[in-house]
Structures are given as C-alpha cells and as structure tokens.
C-alpha atoms as a PDB file:
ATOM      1  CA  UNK A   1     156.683  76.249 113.714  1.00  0.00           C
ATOM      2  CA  UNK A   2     156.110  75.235 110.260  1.00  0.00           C
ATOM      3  CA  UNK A   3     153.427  73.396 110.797  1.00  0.00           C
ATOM      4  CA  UNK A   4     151.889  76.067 112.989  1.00  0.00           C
ATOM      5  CA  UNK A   5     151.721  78.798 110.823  1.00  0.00           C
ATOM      6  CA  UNK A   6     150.023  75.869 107.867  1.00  0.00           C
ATOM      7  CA  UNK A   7     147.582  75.566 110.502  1.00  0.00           C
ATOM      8  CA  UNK A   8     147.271  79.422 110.972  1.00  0.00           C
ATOM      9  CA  UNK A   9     146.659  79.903 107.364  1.00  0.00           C
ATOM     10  CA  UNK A  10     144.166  77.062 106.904  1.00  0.00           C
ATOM     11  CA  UNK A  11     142.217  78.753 109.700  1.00  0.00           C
ATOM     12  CA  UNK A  12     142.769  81.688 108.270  1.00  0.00           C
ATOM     13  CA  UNK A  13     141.795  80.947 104.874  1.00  0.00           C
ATOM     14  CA  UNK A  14     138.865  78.715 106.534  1.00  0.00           C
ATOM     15  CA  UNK A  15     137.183  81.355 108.286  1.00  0.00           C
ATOM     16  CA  UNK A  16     137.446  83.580 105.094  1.00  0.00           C
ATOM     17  CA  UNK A  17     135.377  81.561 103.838  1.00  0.00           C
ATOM     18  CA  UNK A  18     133.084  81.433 106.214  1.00  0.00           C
ATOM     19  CA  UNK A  19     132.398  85.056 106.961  1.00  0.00           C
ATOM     20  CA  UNK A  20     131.578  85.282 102.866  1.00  0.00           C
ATOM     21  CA  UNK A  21     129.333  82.501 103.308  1.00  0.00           C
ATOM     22  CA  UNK A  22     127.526  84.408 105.996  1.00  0.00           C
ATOM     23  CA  UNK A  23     127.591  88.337 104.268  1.00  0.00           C
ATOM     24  CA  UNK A  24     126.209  86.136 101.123  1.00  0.00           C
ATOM     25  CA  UNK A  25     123.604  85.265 103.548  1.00  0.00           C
ATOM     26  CA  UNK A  26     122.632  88.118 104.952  1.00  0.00           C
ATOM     27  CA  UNK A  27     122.404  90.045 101.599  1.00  0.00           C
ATOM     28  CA  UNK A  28     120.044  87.568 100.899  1.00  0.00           C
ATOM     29  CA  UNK A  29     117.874  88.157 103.657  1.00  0.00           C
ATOM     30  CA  UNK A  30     118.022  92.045 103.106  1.00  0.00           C
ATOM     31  CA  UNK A  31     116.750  91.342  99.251  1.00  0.00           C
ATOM     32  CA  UNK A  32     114.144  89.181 100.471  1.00  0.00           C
ATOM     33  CA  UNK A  33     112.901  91.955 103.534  1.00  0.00           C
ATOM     34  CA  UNK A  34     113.244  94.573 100.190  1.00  0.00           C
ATOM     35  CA  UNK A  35     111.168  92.891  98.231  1.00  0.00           C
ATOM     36  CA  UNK A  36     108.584  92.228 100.544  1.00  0.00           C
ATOM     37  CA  UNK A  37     108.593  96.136 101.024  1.00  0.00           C
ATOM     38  CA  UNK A  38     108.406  96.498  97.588  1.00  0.00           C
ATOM     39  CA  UNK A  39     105.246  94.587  97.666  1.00  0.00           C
ATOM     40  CA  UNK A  40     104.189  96.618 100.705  1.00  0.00           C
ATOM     41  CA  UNK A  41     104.274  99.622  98.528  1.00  0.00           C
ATOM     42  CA  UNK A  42     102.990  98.372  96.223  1.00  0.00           C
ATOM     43  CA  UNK A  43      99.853  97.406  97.707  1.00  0.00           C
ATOM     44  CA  UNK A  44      99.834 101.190  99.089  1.00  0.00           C
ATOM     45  CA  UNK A  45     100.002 102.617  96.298  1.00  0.00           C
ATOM     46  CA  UNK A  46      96.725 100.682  94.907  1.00  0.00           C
ATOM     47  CA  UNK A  47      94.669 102.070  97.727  1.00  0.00           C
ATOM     48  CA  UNK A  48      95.910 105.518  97.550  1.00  0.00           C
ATOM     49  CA  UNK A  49      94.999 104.972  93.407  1.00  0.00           C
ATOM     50  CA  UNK A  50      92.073 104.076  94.277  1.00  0.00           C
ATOM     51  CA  UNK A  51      91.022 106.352  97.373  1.00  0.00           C
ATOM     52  CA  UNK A  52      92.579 109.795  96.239  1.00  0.00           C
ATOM     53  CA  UNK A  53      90.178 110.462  93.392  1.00  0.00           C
ATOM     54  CA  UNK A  54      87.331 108.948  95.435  1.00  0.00           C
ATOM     55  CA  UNK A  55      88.134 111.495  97.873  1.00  0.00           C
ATOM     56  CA  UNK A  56      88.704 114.016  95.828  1.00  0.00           C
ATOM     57  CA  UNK A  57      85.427 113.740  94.304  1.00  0.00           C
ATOM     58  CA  UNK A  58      83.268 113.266  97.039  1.00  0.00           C
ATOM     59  CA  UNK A  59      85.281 116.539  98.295  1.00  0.00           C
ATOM     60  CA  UNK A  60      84.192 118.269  95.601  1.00  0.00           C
ATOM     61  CA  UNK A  61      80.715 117.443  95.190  1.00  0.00           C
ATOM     62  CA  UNK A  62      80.086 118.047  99.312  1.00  0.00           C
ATOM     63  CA  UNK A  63      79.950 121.636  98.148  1.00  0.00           C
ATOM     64  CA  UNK A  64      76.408 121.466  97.513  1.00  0.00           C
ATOM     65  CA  UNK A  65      73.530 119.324  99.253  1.00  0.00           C
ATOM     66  CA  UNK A  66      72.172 117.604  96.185  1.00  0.00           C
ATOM     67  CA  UNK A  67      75.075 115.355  95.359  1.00  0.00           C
ATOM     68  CA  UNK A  68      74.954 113.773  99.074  1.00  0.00           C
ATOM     69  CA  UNK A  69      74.156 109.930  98.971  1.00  0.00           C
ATOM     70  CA  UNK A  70      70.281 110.072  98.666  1.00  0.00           C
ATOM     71  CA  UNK A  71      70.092 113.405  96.948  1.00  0.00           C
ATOM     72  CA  UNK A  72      68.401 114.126  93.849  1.00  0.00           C
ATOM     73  CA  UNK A  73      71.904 114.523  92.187  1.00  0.00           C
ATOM     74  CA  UNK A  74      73.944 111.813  93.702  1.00  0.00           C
ATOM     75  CA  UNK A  75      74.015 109.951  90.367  1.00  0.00           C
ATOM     76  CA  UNK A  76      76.042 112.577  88.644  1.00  0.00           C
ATOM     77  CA  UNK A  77      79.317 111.702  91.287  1.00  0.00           C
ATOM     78  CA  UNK A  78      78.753 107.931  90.267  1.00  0.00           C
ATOM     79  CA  UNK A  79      79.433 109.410  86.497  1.00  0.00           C
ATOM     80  CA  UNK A  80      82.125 111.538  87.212  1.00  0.00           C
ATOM     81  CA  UNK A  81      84.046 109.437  89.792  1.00  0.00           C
ATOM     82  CA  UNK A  82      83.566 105.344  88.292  1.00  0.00           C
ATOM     83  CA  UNK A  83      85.818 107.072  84.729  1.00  0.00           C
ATOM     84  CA  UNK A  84      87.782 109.218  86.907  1.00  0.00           C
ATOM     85  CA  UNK A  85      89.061 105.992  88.997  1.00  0.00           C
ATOM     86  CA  UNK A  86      89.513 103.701  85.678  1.00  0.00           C
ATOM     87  CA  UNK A  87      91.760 107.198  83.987  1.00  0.00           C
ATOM     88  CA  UNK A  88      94.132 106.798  87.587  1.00  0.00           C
ATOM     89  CA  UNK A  89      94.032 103.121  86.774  1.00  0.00           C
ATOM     90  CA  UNK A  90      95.287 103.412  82.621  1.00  0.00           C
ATOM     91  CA  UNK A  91      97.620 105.840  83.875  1.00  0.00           C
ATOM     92  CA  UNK A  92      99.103 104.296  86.744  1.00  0.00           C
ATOM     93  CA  UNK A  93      99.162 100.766  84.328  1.00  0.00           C
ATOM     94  CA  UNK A  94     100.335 102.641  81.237  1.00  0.00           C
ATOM     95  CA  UNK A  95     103.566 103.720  83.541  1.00  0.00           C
ATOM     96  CA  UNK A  96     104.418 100.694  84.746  1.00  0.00           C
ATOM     97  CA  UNK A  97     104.314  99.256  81.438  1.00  0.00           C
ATOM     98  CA  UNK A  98     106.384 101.796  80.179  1.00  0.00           C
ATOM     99  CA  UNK A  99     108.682 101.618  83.288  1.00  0.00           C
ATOM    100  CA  UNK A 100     109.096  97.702  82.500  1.00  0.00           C
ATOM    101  CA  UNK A 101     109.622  98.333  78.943  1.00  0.00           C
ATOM    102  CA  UNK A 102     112.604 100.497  80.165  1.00  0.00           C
ATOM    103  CA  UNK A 103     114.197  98.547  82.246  1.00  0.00           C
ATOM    104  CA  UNK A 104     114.110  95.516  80.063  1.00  0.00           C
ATOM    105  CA  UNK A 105     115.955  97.285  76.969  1.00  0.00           C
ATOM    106  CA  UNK A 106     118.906  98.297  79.432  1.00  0.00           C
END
C-alpha cells in the first residue's frame, strides 16, 4: 500500500508537471497568434492613414467639376492632399514615438 500511494504521488506530481508544460505552451501560441494580429492592425491602420485623407479630399473637391482628374484645377488636390497625407503620417509617427517613449520609462 505504501508503495502504491509513492506511485500515486509520482504520477501525481508527474502529470503536474506536465499539464504546466502544456498551459506554458499554449500561452505561447496565443502570444504568437496576438502578435501576428498586432501586425495585422497594424498594417490596417497604414492603409486607413493613408486612404482616409485621400478620400476625404477627393470628397471634397468632387463638389465642383474643375478639380476632376483632367480638369483645369486638378493640380490644386495634388497640393492640398500630397501635405495633407505626410501631416497624418508625422502625426500618426509622432504618437507612436511618444507611445514607445511611455512605455519604456514604466
């Protein structure tokens, strides 16, 4: 009986071990599938940057025929949309630094 209930608690103790070894495991994989959403996102969020003021823009200058592609005026939404895009871009990069900055002085 003695020996039995070493046994039991070796097995016991064993398979412990074992189910750690596999939750370890499988928080691993759930980082790994976050972080490759994170990336996702991230990629999103660089094409909305980029296609929200384009939109917006080209949105606001459909108001009047002149600004169309071939129009007399269709230079002026090149001027007004190439420094709009680069401002989202600062901003967006100026953020993220100072998120970073942020997170590295916690």
């Amino acid at each position: 009986m003695l020996d039995l209930r070493r046994r039991t608690i070796e097995l016991v103790s064993s398979i412990n071990g074992l189910m750690g070894i596999m939750e370890a495991k499988f928080s691993q994989e759930q980082s790994e599938s976050s972080l490759q959403e994170g990336e996702f996102v991230k990629r999103l969020t660089i094409l909305g940057t980029i296609f929200v003021p384009l939109s917006f823009t080209s949105g606001l200058f459909s108001m009047s025929q002149g600004y169309a592609p071939g129009g007399s005026h269709f230079w002026v939404y090149l001027v007004v949309v190439i420094p709009l895009v680069m401002a989202v871009f600062i901003i967006v990069l100026l953020l993220d630094v100072i998120k970073k900055h942020k997170s590295l002085r916690a």
